[in-house]
N, C-alpha and C. Protein backbone atom coordinates (compact mmCIF):
# COMPACT_ATOMS: atom_id res chain seq x y z
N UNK A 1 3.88 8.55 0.04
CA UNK A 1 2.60 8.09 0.51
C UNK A 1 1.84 7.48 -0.66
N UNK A 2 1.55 6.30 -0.36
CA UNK A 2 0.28 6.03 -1.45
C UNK A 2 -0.98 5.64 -0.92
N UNK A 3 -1.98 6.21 -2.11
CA UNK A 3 -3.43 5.67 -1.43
C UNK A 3 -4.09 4.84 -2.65
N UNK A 4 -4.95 3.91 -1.87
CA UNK A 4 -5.44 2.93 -2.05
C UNK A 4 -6.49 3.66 -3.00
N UNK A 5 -6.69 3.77 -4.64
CA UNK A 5 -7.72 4.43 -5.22
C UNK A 5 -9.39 3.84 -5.12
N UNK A 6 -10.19 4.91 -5.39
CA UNK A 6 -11.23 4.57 -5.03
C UNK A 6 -11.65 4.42 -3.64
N UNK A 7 -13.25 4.18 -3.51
CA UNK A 7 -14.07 3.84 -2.48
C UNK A 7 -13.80 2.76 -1.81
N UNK A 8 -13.20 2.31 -0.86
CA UNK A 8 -13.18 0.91 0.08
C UNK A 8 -14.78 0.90 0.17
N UNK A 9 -15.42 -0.12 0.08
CA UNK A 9 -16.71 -0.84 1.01
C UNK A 9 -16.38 -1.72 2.10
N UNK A 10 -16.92 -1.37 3.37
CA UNK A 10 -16.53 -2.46 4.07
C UNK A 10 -16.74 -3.51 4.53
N UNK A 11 -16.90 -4.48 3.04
CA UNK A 11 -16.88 -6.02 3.02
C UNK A 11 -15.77 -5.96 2.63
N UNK A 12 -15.11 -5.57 1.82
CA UNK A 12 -13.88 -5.86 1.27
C UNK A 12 -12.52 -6.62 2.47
N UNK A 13 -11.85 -7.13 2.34
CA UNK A 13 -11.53 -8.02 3.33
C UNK A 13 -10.10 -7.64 2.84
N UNK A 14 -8.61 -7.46 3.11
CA UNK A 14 -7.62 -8.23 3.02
C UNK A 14 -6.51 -7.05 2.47
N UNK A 15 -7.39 -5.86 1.42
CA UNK A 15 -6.84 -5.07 0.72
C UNK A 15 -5.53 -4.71 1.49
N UNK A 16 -5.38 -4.45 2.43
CA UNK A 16 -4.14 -3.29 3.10
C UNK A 16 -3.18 -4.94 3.61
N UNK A 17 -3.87 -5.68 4.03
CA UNK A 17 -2.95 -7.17 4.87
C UNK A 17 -1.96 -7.23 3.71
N UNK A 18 -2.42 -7.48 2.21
CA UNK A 18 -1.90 -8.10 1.09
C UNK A 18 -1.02 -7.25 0.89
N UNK A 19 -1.18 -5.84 0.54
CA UNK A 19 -0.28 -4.67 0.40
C UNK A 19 0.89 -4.72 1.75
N UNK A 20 0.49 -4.44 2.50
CA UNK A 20 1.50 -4.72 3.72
C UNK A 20 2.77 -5.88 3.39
N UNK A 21 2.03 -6.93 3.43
CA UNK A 21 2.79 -8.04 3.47
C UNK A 21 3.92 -8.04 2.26
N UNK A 22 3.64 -7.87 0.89
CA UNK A 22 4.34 -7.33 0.62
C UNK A 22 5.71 -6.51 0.31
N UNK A 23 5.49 -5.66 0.64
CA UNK A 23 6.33 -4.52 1.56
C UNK A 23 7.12 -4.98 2.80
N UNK A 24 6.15 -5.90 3.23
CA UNK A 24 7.31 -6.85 4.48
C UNK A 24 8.05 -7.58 3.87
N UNK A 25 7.63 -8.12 3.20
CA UNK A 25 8.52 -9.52 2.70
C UNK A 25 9.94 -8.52 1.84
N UNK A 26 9.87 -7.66 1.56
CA UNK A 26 10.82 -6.94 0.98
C UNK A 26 12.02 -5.62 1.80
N UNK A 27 11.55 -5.82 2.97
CA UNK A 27 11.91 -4.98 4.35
C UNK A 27 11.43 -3.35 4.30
N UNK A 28 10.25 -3.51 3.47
CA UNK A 28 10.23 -1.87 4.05
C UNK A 28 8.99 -1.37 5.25
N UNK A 29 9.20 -1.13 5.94
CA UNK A 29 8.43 -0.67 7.16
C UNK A 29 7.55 0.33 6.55
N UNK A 30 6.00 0.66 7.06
CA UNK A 30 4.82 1.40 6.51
C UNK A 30 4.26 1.71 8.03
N UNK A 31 3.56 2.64 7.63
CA UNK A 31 2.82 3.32 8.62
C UNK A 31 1.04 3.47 7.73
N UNK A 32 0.12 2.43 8.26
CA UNK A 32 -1.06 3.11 7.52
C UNK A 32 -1.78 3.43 8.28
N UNK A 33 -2.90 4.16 7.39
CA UNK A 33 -3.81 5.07 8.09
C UNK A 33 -5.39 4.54 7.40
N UNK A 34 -5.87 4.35 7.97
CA UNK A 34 -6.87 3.90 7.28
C UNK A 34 -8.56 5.05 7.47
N UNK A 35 -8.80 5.26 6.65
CA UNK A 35 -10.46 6.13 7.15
C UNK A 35 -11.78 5.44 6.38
N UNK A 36 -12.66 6.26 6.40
CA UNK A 36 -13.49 5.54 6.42
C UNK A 36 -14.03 5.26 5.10
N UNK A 37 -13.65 5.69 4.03
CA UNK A 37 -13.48 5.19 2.62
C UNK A 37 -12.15 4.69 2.03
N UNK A 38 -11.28 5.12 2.18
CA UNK A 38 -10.00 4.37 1.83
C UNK A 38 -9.00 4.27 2.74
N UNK A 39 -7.63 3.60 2.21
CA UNK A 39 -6.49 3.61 2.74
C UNK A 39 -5.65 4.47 2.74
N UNK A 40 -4.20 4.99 3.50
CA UNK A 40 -2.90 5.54 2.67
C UNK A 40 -2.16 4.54 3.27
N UNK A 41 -0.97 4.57 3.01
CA UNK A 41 0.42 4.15 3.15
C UNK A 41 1.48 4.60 3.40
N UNK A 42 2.15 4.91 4.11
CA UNK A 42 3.26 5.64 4.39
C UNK A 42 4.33 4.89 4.20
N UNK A 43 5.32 5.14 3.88
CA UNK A 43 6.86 4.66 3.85
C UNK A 43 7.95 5.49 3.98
N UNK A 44 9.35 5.12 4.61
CA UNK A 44 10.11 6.24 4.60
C UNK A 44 10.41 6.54 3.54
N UNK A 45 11.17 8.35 2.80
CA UNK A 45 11.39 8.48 1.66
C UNK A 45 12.40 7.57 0.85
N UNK A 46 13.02 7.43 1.84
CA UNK A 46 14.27 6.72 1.12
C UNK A 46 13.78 5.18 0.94
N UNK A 47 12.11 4.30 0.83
CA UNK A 47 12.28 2.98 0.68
C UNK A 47 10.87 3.28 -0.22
N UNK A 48 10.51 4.91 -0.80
CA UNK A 48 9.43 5.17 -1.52
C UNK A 48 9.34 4.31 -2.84
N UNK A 49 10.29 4.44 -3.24
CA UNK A 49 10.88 4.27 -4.54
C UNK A 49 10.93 2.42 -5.18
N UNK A 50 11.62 2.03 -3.93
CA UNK A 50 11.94 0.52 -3.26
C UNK A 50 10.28 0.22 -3.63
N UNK A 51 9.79 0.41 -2.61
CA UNK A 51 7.60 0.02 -2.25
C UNK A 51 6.95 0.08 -3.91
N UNK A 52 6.94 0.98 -4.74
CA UNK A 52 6.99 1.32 -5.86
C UNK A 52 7.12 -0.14 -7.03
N UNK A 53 8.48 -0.02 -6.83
CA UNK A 53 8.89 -1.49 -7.74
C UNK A 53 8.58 -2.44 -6.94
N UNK A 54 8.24 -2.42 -6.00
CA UNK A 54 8.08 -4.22 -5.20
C UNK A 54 6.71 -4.17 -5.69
N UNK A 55 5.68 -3.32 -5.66
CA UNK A 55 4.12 -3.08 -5.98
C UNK A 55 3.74 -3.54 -6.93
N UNK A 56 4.73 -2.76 -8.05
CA UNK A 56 4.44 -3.04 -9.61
C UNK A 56 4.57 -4.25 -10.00
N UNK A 57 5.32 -4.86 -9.64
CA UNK A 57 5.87 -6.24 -9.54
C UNK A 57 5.57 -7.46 -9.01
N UNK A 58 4.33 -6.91 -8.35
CA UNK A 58 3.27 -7.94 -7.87
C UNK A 58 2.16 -7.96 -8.62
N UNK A 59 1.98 -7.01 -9.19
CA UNK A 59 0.61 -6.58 -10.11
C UNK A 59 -0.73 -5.54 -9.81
N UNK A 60 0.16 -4.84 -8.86
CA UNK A 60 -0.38 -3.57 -8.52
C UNK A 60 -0.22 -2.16 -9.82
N UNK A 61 -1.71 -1.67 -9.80
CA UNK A 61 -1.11 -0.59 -10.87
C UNK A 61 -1.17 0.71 -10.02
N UNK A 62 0.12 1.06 -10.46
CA UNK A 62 0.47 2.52 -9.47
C UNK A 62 0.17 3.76 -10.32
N UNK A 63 -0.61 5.04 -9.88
CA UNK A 63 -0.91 6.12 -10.55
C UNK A 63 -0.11 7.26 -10.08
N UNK A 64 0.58 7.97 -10.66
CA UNK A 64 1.42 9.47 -9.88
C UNK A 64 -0.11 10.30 -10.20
């Protein structure tokens, strides 16, 4: 699972589309959840790892 750090405001526009897409373009299927300050992300375990390096690699910084 990953979550989106920090406070979402909701002007913010696109955050989860961009992340998604992503992750599509690379075949891994997500399940998100969204509330009312941030995001998560779900992925199966076995494409955790996969989502990870496709992320980093876009210029996402990932925190354990």
């Amino acid at each position: 699972m990953f979550r989106i750090e920090g406070k979402l405001d909701f002007s913010l526009i696109g955050i989860l589309s961009k992340i998604s897409t992503i992750l599509a373009e690379n075949e891994i299927g997500i399940f998100a959840i969204s509330t009312y300050n941030t995001d998560y992300i779900l992925t199966k375990s076995t494409d955790y790892q996969k989502a990870l390096s496709c992320l980093k690699n876009s210029g996402y910084q990932i925190k354990s």
